[in-house]
N, C-alpha and C. Protein backbone atom coordinates (compact mmCIF):
# COMPACT_ATOMS: atom_id res chain seq x y z
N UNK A 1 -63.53 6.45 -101.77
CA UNK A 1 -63.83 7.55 -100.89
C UNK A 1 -63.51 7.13 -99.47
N UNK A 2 -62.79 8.00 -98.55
CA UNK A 2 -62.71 8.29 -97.24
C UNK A 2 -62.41 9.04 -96.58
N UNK A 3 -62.59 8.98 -95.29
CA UNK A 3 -63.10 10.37 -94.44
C UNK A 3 -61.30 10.57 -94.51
N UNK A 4 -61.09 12.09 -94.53
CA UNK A 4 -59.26 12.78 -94.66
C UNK A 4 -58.93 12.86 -93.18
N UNK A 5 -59.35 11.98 -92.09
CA UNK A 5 -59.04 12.04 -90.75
C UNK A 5 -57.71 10.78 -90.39
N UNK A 6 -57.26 10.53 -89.44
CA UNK A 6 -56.69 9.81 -89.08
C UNK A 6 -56.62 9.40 -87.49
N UNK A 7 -58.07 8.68 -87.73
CA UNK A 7 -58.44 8.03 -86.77
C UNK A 7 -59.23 6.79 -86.99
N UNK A 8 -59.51 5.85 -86.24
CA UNK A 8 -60.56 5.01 -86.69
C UNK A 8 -62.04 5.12 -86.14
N UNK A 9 -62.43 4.55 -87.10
CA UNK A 9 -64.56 4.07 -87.21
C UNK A 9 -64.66 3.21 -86.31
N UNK A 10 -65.52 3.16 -85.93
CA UNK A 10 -66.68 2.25 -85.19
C UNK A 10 -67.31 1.51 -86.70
N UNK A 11 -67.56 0.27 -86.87
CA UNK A 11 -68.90 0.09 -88.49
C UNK A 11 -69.45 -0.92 -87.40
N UNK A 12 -70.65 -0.18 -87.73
CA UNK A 12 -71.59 -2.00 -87.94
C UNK A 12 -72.35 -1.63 -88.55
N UNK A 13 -72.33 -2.98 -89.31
CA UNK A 13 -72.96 -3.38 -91.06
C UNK A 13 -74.17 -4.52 -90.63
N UNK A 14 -75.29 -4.64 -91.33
CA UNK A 14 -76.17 -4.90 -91.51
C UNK A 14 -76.05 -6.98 -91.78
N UNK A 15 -74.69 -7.35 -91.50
CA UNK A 15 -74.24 -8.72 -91.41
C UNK A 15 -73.86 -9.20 -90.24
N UNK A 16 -74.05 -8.11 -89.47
CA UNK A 16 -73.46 -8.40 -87.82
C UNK A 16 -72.14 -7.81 -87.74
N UNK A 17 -71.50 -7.01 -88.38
CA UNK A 17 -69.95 -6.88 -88.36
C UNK A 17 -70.10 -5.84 -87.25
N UNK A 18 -69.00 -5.90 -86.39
CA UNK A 18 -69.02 -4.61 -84.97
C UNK A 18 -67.37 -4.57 -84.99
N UNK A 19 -67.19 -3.28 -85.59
CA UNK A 19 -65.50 -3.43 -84.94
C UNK A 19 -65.40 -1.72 -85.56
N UNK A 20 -63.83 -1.55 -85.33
CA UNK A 20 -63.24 -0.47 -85.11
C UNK A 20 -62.15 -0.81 -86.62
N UNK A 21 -62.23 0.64 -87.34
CA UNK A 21 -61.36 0.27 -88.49
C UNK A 21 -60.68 1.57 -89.07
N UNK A 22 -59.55 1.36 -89.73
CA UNK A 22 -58.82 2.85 -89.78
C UNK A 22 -59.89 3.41 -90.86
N UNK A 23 -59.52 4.73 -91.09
CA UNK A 23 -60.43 5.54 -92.19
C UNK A 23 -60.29 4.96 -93.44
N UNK A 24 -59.45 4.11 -93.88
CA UNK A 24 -59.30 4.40 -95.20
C UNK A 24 -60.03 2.58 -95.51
N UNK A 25 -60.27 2.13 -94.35
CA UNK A 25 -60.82 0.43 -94.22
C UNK A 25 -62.28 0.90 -94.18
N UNK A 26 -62.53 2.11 -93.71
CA UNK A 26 -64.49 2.56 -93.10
C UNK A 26 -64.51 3.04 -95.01
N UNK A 27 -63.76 3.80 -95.59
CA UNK A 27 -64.30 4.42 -96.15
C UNK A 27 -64.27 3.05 -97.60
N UNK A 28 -63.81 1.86 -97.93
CA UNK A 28 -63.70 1.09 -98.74
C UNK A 28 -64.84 0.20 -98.36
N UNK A 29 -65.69 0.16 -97.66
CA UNK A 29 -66.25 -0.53 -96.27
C UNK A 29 -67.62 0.07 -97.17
N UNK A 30 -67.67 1.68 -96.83
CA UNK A 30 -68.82 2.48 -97.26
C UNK A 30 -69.13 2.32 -98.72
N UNK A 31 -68.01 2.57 -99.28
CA UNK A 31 -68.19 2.62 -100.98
C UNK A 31 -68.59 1.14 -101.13
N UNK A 32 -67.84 -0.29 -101.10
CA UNK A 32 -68.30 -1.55 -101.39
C UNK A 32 -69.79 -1.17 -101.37
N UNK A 33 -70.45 -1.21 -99.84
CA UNK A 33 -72.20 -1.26 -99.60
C UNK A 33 -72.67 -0.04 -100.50
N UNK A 34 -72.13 0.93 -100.73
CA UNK A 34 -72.78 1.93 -101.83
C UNK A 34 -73.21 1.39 -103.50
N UNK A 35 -72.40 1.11 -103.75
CA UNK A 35 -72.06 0.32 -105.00
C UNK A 35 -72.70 -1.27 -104.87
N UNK A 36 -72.75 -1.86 -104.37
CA UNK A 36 -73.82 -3.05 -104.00
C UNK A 36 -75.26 -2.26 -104.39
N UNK A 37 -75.49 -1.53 -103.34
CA UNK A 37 -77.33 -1.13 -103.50
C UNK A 37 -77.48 -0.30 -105.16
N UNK A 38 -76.22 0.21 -105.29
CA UNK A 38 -76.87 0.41 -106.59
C UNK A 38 -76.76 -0.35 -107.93
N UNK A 39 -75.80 -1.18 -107.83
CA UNK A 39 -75.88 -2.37 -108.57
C UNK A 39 -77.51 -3.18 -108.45
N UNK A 40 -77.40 -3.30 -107.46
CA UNK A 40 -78.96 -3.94 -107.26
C UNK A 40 -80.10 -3.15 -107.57
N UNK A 41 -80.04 -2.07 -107.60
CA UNK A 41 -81.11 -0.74 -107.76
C UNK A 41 -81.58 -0.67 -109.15
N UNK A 42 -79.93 -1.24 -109.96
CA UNK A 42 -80.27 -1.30 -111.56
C UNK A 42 -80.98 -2.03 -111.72
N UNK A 43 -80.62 -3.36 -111.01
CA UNK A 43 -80.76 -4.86 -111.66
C UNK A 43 -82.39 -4.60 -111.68
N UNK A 44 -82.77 -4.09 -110.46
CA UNK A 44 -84.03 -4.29 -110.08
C UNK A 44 -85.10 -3.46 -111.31
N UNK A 45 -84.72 -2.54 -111.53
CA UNK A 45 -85.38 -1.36 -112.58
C UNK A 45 -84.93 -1.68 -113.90
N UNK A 46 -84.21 -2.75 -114.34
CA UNK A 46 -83.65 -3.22 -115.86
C UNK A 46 -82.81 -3.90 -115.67
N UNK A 47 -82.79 -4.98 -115.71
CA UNK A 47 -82.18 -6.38 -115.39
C UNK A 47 -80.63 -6.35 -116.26
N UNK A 48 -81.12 -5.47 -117.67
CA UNK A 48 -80.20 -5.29 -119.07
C UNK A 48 -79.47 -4.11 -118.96
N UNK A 49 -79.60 -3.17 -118.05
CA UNK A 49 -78.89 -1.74 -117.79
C UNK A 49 -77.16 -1.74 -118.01
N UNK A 50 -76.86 -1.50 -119.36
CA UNK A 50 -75.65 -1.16 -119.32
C UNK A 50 -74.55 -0.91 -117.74
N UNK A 51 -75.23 0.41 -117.58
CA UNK A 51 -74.49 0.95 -116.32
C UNK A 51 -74.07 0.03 -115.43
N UNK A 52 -75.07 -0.82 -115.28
CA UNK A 52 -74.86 -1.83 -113.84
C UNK A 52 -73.46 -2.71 -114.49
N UNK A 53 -73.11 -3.13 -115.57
CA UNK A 53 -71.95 -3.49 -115.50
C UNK A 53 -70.57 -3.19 -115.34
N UNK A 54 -70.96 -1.82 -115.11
CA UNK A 54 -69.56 -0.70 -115.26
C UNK A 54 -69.54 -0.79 -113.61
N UNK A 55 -70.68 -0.32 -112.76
CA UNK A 55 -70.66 -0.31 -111.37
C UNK A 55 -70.39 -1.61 -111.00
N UNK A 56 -70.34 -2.71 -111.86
CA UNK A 56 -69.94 -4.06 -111.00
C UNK A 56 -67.98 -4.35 -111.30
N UNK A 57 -68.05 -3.98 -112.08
CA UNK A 57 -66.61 -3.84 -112.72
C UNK A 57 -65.91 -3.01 -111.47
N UNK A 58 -66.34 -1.55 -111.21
CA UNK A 58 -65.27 -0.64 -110.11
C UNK A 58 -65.71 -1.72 -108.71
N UNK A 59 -66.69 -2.38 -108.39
CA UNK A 59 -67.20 -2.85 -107.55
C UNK A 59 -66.11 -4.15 -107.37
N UNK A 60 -65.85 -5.22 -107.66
CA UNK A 60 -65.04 -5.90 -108.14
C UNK A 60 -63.57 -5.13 -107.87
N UNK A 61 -63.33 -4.67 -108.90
CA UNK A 61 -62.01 -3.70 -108.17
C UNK A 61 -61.67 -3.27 -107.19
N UNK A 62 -62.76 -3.12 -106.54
CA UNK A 62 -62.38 -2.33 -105.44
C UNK A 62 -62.46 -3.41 -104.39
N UNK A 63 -63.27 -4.51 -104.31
CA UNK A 63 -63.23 -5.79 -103.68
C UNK A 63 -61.80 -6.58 -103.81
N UNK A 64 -61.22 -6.66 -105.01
CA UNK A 64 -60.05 -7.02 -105.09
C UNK A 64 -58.91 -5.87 -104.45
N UNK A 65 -58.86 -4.85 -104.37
CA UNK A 65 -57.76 -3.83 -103.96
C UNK A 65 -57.91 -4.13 -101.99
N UNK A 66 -59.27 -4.21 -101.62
CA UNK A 66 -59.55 -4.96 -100.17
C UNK A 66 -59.08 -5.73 -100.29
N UNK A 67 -58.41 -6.76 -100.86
CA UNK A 67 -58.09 -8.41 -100.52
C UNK A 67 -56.10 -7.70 -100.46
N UNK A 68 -55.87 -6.92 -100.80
CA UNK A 68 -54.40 -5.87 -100.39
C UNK A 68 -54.45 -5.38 -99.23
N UNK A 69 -55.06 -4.56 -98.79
CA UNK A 69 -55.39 -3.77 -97.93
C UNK A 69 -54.86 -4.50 -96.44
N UNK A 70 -54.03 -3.81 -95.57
CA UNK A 70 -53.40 -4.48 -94.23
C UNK A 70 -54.96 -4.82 -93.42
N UNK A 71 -56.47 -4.24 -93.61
CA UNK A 71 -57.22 -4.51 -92.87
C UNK A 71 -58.20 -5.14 -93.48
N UNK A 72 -57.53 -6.04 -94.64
CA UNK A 72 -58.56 -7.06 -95.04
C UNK A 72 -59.75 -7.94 -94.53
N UNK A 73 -59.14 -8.81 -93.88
CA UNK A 73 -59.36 -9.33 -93.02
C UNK A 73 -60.96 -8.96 -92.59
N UNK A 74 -61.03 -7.14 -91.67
CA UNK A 74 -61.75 -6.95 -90.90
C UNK A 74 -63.00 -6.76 -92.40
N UNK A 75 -62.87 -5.79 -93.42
CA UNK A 75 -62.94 -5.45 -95.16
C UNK A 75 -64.09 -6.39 -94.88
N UNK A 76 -63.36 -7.77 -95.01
CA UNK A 76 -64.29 -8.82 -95.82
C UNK A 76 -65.46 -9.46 -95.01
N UNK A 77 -64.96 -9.24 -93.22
CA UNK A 77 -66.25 -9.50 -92.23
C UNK A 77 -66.94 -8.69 -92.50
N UNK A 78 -67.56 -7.49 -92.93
CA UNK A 78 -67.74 -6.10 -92.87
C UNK A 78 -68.73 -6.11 -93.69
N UNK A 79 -68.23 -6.86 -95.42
CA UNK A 79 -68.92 -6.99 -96.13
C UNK A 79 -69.98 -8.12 -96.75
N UNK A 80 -68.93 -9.05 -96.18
CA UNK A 80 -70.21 -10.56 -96.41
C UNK A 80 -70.53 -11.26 -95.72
C-alpha cells in the first residue's frame, strides 16, 4: 500500500528515523510497521496462530522487495 501522490513523506518512526521519503518508500515503511504489530498481536493472543505465519511470510517479502527498492537504504533506518 501507498499513498497515489507523487510527492514525498516526512516519517518518523518510533526508532528515531526523521527523514523525507518518496510515496512508494512511506507507504512500504507503513505496511512493514503494520504487519509487525500484527504479527506480534498474534503471537501475543496464541503463540500457535496459524495466521501469524502467513503475515510473517508477506512481511519478509516485503522486507526483501525493500532491500530492491532505490530508497533502501532510508527503508531499513526507518524500520530497525
Amino acid at each position: 500500500m501507498a499513498p497515489s501522490v507523487d510527492r514525498s513523506f516526512r516519517m518518523t518512526t518510533e526508532n528515531g528515523f526523521d527523514g523525507e521519503v518518496s510515496a512508494e518508500a512511506a507507504g512500504i515503511i507503513a505496511t512493514l510497521y503494520a504487519l509487525n504489530a500484527l504479527i506480534w498481536e498474534l503471537y501475543i493472543r496464541n503463540p500457535h496462530h496459524t495466521g501469524r505465519e502467513l503475515l510473517q511470510q508477506k512481511y519478509d517479502d516485503l522486507r526483501n522487495f525493500a532491500g530492491q527498492h532505490a530508497e533502501a537504504a532510508e527503508i531499513y533506518r526507518a524500520i530497525d
